[in-house]
C-alpha atoms as a PDB file:
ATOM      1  CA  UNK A   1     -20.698  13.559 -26.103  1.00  0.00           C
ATOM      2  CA  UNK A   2     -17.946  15.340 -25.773  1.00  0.00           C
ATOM      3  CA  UNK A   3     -14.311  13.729 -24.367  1.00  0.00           C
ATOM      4  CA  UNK A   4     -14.471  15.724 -20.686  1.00  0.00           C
ATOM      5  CA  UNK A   5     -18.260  14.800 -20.298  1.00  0.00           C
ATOM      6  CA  UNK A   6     -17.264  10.799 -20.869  1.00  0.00           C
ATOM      7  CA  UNK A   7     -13.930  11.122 -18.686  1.00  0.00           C
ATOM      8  CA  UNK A   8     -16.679  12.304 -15.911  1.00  0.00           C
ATOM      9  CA  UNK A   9     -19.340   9.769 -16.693  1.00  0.00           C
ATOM     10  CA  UNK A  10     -17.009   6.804 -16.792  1.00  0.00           C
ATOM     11  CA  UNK A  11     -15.378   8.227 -13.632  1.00  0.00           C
ATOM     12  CA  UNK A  12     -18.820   8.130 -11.433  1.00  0.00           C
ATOM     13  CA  UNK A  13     -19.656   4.894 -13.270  1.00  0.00           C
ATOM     14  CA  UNK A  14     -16.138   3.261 -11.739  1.00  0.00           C
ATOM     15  CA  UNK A  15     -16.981   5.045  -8.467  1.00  0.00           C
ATOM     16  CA  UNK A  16     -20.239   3.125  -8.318  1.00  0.00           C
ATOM     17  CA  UNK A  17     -18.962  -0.082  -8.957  1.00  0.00           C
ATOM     18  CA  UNK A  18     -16.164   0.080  -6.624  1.00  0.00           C
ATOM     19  CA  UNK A  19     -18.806   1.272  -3.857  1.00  0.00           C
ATOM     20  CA  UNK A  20     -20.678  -1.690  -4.991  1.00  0.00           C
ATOM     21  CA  UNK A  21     -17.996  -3.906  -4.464  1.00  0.00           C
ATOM     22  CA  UNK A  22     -16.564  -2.162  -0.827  1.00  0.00           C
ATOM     23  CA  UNK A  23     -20.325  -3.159   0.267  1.00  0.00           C
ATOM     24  CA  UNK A  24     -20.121  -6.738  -0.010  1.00  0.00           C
ATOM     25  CA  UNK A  25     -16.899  -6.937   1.053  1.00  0.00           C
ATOM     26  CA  UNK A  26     -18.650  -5.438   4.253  1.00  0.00           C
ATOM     27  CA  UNK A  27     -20.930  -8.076   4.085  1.00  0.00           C
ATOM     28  CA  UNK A  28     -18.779 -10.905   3.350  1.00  0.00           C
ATOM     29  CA  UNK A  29     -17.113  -9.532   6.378  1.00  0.00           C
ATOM     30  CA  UNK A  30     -20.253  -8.816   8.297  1.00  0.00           C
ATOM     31  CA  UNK A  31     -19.931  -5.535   9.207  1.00  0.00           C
ATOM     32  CA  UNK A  32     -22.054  -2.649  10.037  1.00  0.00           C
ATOM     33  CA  UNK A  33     -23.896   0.280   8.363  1.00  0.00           C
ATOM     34  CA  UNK A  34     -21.410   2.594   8.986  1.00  0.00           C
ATOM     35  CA  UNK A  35     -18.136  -0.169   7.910  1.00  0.00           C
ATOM     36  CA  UNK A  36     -20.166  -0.322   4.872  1.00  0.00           C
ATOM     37  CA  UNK A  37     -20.044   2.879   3.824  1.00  0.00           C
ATOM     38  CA  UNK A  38     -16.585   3.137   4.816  1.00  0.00           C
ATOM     39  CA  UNK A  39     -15.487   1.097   2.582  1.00  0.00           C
ATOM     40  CA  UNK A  40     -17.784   1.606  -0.012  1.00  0.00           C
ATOM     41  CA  UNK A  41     -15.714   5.511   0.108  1.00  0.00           C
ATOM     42  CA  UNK A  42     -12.034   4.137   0.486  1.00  0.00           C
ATOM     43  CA  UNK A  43     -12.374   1.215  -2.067  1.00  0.00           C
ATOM     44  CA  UNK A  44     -14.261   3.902  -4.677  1.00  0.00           C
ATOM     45  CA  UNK A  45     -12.047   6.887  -4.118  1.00  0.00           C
ATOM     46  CA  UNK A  46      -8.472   5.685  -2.875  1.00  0.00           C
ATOM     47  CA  UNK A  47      -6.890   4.931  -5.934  1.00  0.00           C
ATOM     48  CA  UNK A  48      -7.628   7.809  -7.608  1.00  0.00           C
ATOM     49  CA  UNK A  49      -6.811  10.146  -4.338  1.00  0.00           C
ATOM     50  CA  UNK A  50      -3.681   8.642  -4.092  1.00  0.00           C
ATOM     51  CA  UNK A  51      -2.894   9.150  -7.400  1.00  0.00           C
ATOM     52  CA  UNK A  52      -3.536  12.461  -7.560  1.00  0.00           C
ATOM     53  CA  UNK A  53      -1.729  13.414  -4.436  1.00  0.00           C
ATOM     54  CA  UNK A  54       1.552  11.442  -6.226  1.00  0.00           C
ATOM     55  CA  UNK A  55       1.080  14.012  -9.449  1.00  0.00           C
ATOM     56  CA  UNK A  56       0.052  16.640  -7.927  1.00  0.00           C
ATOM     57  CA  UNK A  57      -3.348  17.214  -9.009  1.00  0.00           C
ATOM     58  CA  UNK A  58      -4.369  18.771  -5.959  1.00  0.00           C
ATOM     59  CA  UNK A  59      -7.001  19.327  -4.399  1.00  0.00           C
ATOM     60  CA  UNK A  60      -8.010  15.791  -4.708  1.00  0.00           C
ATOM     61  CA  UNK A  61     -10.545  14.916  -7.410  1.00  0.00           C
ATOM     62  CA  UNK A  62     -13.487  14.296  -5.446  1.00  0.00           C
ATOM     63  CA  UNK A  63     -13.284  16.962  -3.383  1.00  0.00           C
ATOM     64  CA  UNK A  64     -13.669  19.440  -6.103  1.00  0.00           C
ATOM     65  CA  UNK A  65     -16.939  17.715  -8.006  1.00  0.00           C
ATOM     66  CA  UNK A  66     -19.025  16.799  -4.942  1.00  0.00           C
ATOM     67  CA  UNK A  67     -20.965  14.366  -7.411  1.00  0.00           C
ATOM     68  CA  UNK A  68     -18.367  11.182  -6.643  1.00  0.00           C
ATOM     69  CA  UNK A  69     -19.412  11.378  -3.127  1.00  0.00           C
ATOM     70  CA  UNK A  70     -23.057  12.078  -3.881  1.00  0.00           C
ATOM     71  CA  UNK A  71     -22.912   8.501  -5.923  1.00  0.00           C
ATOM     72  CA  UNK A  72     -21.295   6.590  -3.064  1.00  0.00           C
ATOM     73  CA  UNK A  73     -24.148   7.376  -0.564  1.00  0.00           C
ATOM     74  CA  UNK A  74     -27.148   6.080  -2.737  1.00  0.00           C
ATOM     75  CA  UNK A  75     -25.413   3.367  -4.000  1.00  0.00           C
ATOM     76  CA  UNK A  76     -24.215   2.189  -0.582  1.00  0.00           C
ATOM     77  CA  UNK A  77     -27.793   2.470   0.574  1.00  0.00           C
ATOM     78  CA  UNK A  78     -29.254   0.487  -1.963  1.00  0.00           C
ATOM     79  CA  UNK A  79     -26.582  -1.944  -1.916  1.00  0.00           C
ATOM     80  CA  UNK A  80     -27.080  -2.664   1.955  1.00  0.00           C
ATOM     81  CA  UNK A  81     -30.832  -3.384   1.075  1.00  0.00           C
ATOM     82  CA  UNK A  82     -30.213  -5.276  -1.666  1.00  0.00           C
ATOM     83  CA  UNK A  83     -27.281  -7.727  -0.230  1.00  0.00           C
ATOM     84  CA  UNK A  84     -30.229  -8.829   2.655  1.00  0.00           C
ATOM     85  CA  UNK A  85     -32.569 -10.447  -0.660  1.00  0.00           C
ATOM     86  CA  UNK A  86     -28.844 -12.717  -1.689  1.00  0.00           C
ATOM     87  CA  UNK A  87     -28.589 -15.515  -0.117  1.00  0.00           C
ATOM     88  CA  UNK A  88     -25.521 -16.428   1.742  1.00  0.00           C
ATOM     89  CA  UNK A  89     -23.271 -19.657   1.146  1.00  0.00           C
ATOM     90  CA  UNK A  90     -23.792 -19.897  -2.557  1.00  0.00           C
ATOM     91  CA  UNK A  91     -20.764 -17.651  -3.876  1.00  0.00           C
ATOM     92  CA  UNK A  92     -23.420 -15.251  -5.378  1.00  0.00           C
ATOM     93  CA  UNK A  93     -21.841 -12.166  -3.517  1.00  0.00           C
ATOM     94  CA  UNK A  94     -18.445 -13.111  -4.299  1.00  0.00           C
ATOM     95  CA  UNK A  95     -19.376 -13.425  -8.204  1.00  0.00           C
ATOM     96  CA  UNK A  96     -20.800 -10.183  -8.019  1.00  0.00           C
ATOM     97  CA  UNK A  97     -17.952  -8.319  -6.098  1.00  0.00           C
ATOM     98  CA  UNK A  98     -15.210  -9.983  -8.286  1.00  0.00           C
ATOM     99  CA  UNK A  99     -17.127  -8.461 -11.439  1.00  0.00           C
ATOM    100  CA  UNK A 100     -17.848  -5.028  -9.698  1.00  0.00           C
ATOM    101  CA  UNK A 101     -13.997  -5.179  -8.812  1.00  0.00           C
ATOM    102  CA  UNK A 102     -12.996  -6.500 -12.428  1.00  0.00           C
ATOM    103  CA  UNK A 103     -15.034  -3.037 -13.994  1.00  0.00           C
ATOM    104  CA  UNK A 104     -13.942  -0.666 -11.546  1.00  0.00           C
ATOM    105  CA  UNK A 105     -10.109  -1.698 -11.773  1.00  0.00           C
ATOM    106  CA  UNK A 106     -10.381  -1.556 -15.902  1.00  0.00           C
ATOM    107  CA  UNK A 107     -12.092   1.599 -15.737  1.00  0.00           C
ATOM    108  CA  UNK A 108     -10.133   3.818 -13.272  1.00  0.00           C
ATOM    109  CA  UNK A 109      -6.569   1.829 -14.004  1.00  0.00           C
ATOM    110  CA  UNK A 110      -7.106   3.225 -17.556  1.00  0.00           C
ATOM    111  CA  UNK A 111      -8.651   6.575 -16.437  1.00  0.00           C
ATOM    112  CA  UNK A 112      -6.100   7.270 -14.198  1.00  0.00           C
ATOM    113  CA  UNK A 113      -3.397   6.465 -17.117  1.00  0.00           C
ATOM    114  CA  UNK A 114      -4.930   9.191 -19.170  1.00  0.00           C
ATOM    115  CA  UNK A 115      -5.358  11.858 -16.670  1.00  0.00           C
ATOM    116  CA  UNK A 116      -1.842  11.197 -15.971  1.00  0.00           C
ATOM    117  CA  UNK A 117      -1.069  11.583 -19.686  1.00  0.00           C
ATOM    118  CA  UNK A 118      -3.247  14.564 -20.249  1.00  0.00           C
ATOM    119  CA  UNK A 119      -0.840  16.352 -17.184  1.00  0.00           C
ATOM    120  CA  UNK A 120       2.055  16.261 -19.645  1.00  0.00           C
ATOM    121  CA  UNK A 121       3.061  13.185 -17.764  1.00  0.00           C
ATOM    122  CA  UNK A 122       5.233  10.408 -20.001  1.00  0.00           C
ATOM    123  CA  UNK A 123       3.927   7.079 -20.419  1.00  0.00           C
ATOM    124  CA  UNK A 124       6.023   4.874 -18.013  1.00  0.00           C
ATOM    125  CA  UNK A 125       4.052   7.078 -15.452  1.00  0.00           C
ATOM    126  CA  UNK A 126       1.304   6.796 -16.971  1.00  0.00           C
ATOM    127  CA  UNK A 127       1.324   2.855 -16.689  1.00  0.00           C
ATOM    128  CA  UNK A 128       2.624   3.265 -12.502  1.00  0.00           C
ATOM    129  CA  UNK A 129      -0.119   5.871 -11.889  1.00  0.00           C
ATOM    130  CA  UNK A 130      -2.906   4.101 -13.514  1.00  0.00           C
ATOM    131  CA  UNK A 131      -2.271   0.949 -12.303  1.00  0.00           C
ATOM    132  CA  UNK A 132      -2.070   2.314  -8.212  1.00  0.00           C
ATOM    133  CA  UNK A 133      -5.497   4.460  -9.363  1.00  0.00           C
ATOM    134  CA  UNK A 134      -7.161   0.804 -10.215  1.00  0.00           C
ATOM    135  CA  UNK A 135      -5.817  -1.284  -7.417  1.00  0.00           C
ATOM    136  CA  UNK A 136      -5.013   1.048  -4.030  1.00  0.00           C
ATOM    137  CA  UNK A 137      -8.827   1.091  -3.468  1.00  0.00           C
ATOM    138  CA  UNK A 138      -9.076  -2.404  -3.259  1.00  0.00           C
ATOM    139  CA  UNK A 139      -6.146  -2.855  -1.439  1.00  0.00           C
ATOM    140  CA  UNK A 140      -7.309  -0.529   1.142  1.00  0.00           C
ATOM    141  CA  UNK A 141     -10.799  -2.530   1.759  1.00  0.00           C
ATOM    142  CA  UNK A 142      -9.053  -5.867   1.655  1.00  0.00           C
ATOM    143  CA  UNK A 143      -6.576  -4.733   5.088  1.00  0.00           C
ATOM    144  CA  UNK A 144      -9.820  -2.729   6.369  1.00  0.00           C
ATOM    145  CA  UNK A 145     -11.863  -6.088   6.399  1.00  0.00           C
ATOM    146  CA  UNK A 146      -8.919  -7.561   7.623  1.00  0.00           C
ATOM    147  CA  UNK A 147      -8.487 -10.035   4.649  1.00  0.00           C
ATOM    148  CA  UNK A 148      -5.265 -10.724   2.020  1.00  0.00           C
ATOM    149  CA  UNK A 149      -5.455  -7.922  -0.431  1.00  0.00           C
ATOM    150  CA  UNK A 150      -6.246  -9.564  -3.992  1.00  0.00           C
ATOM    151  CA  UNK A 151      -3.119  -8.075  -5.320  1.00  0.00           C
ATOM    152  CA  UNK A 152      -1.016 -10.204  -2.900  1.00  0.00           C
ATOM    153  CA  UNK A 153      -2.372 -13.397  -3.643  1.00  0.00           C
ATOM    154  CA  UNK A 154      -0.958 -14.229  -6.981  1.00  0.00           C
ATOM    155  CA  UNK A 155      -4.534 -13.592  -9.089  1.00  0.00           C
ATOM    156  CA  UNK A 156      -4.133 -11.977 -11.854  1.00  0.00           C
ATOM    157  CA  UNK A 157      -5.335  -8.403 -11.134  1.00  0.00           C
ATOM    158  CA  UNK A 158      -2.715  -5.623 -11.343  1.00  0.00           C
ATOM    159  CA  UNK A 159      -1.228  -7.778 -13.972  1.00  0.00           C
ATOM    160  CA  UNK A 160      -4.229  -7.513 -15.969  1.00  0.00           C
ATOM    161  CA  UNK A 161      -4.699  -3.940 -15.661  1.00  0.00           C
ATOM    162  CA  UNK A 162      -0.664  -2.719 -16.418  1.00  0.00           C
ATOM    163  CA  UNK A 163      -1.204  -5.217 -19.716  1.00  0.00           C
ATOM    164  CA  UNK A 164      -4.590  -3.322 -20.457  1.00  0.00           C
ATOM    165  CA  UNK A 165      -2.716   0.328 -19.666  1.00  0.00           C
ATOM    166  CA  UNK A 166       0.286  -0.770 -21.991  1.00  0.00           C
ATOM    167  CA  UNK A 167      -2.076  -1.953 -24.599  1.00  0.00           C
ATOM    168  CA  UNK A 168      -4.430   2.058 -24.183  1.00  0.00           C
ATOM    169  CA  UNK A 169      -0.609   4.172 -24.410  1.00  0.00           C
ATOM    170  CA  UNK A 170      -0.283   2.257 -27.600  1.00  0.00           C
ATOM    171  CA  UNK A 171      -3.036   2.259 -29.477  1.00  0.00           C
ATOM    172  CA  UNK A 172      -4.274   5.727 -28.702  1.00  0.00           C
ATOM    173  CA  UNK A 173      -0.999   6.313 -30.811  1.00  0.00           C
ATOM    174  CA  UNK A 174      -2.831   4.896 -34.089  1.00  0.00           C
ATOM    175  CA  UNK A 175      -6.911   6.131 -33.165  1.00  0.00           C
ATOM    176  CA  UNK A 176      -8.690   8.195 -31.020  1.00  0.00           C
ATOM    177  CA  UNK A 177      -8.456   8.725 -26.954  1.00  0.00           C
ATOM    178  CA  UNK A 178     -11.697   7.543 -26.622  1.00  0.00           C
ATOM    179  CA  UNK A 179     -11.662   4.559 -28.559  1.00  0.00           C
ATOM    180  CA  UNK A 180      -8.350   3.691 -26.881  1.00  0.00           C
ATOM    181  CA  UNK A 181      -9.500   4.213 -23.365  1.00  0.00           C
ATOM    182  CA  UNK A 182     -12.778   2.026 -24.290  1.00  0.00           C
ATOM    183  CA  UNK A 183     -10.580  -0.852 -25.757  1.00  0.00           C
ATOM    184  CA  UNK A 184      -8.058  -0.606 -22.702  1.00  0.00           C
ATOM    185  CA  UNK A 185     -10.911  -0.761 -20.547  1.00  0.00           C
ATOM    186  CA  UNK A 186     -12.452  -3.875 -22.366  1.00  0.00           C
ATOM    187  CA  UNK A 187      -8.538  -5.724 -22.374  1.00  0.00           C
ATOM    188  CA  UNK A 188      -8.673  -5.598 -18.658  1.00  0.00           C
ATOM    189  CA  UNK A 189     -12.130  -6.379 -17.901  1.00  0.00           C
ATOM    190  CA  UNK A 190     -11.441  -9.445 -20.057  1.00  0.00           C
ATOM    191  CA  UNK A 191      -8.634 -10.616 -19.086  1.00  0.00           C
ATOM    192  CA  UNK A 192      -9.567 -10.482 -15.013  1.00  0.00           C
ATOM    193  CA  UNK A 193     -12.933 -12.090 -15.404  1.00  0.00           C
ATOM    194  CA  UNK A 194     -11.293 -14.990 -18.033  1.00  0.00           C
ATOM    195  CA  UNK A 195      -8.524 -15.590 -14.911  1.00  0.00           C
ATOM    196  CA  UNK A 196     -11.055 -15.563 -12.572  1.00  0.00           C
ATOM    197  CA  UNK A 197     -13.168 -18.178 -14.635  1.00  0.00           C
ATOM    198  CA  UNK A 198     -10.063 -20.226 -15.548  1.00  0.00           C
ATOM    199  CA  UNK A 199      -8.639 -20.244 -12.079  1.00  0.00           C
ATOM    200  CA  UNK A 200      -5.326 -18.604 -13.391  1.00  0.00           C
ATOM    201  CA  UNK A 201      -3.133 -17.256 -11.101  1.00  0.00           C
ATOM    202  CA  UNK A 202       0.638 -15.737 -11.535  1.00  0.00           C
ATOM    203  CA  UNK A 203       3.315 -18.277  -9.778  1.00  0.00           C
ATOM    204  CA  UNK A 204       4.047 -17.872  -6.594  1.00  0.00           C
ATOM    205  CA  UNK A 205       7.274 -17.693  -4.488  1.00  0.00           C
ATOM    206  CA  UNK A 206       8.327 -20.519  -2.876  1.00  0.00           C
ATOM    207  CA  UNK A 207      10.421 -20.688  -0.020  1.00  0.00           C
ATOM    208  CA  UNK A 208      13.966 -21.758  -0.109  1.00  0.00           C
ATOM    209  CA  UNK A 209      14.736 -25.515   0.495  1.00  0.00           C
ATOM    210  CA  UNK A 210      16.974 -26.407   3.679  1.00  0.00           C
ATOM    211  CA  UNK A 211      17.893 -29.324   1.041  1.00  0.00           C
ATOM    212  CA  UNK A 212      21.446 -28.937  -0.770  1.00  0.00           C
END
């Protein structure tokens, strides 16, 4: 397989899961059809339009391979069916959407670092545009369903993904870009899902006392 035809697959693979994980936020959220599939589209393909307006890799990705767009309508579908046969009140939808989240921030944080890269772009960059390609998407659905974007509340999310971006601009320097973007990937995945399993969060601000 050669390196564009993976940079595609794993692209349409992150747009699915993100997709996946805009849908039950819709349902978690109990919208409609058509909220849905809203943000099924902004949570799958905001980060990396954003990115690429910010670079200038213009016209936007999707817009220019139809086949992004083509995966977020089936997989919306099928995920509206399917989210009717979970039953509520038992967390399974959550567990699901955090580990939809968890692959689709690993794989487009660290796809977004190397297109960034590949544009003659230096790393520093690399690491900003990568990590706003794995986390605007979810930011977006969290204000849409009108709930604290994850980023905000002290999980460990972009954290996780500008460690696993640091850790791909480094070691592609000693192997291969595929076996660097594959291990990059895998450093993020695992460290979100460990937080997530741990209960580790980042500290957060507290207010200043009255008290002198």
């Amino acid at each position: 397989m050669s390196f564009e035809l993976l940079f595609q697959s794993l692209t349409i693979f992150a747009t699915i899961t993100l997709a996946i994980s805009g849908v039950l936020q819709a349902a978690r959220s109990e919208m409609d059809f058509f909220g849905a599939l809203v943000l099924a589209c902004v949570c799958a393909l905001g980060g990396g339009s954003l990115r690429d307006l910010l670079i200038g890799a213009t016209p936007v990705f999707w817009t220019k391979d139809l086949s992004y767009l083509a995966a977020i309508l089936p997989t919306t579908l099928i995920m509206i069916i399917a989210v009717h046969y979970i039953p509520p009140g038992k967390g399974i939808r959550l567990k699901i959407l955090d580990i939809a989240d968890a692959i689709g921030l690993a794989l487009f944080a660290i796809l977004g670092a190397a297109k960034t890269l590949q544009l003659g772009f230096d790393e520093p960059v690399a690491v900003v545009m990568g990590a706003i390609t794995g986390i605007a998407g979810g930011m977006i659905r969290d204000i849409l369903s009108q709930t604290v974007p994850i980023v905000m509340r002290g999980e460990v999310y972009a954290s996780a993904a500008i460690i696993g971006i640091i850790s791909y601009t480094l070691i592609r320097m000693v192997t291969t870009e595929t076996v660097a973007i594959l291990i990059g990937m895998a450093i993020i995945i695992v460290i979100r899902l460990v937080a997530l399993e741990w209960g580790l969060n980042l500290p957060k601000l507290k207010p200043p006392s009255d008290k002198y």
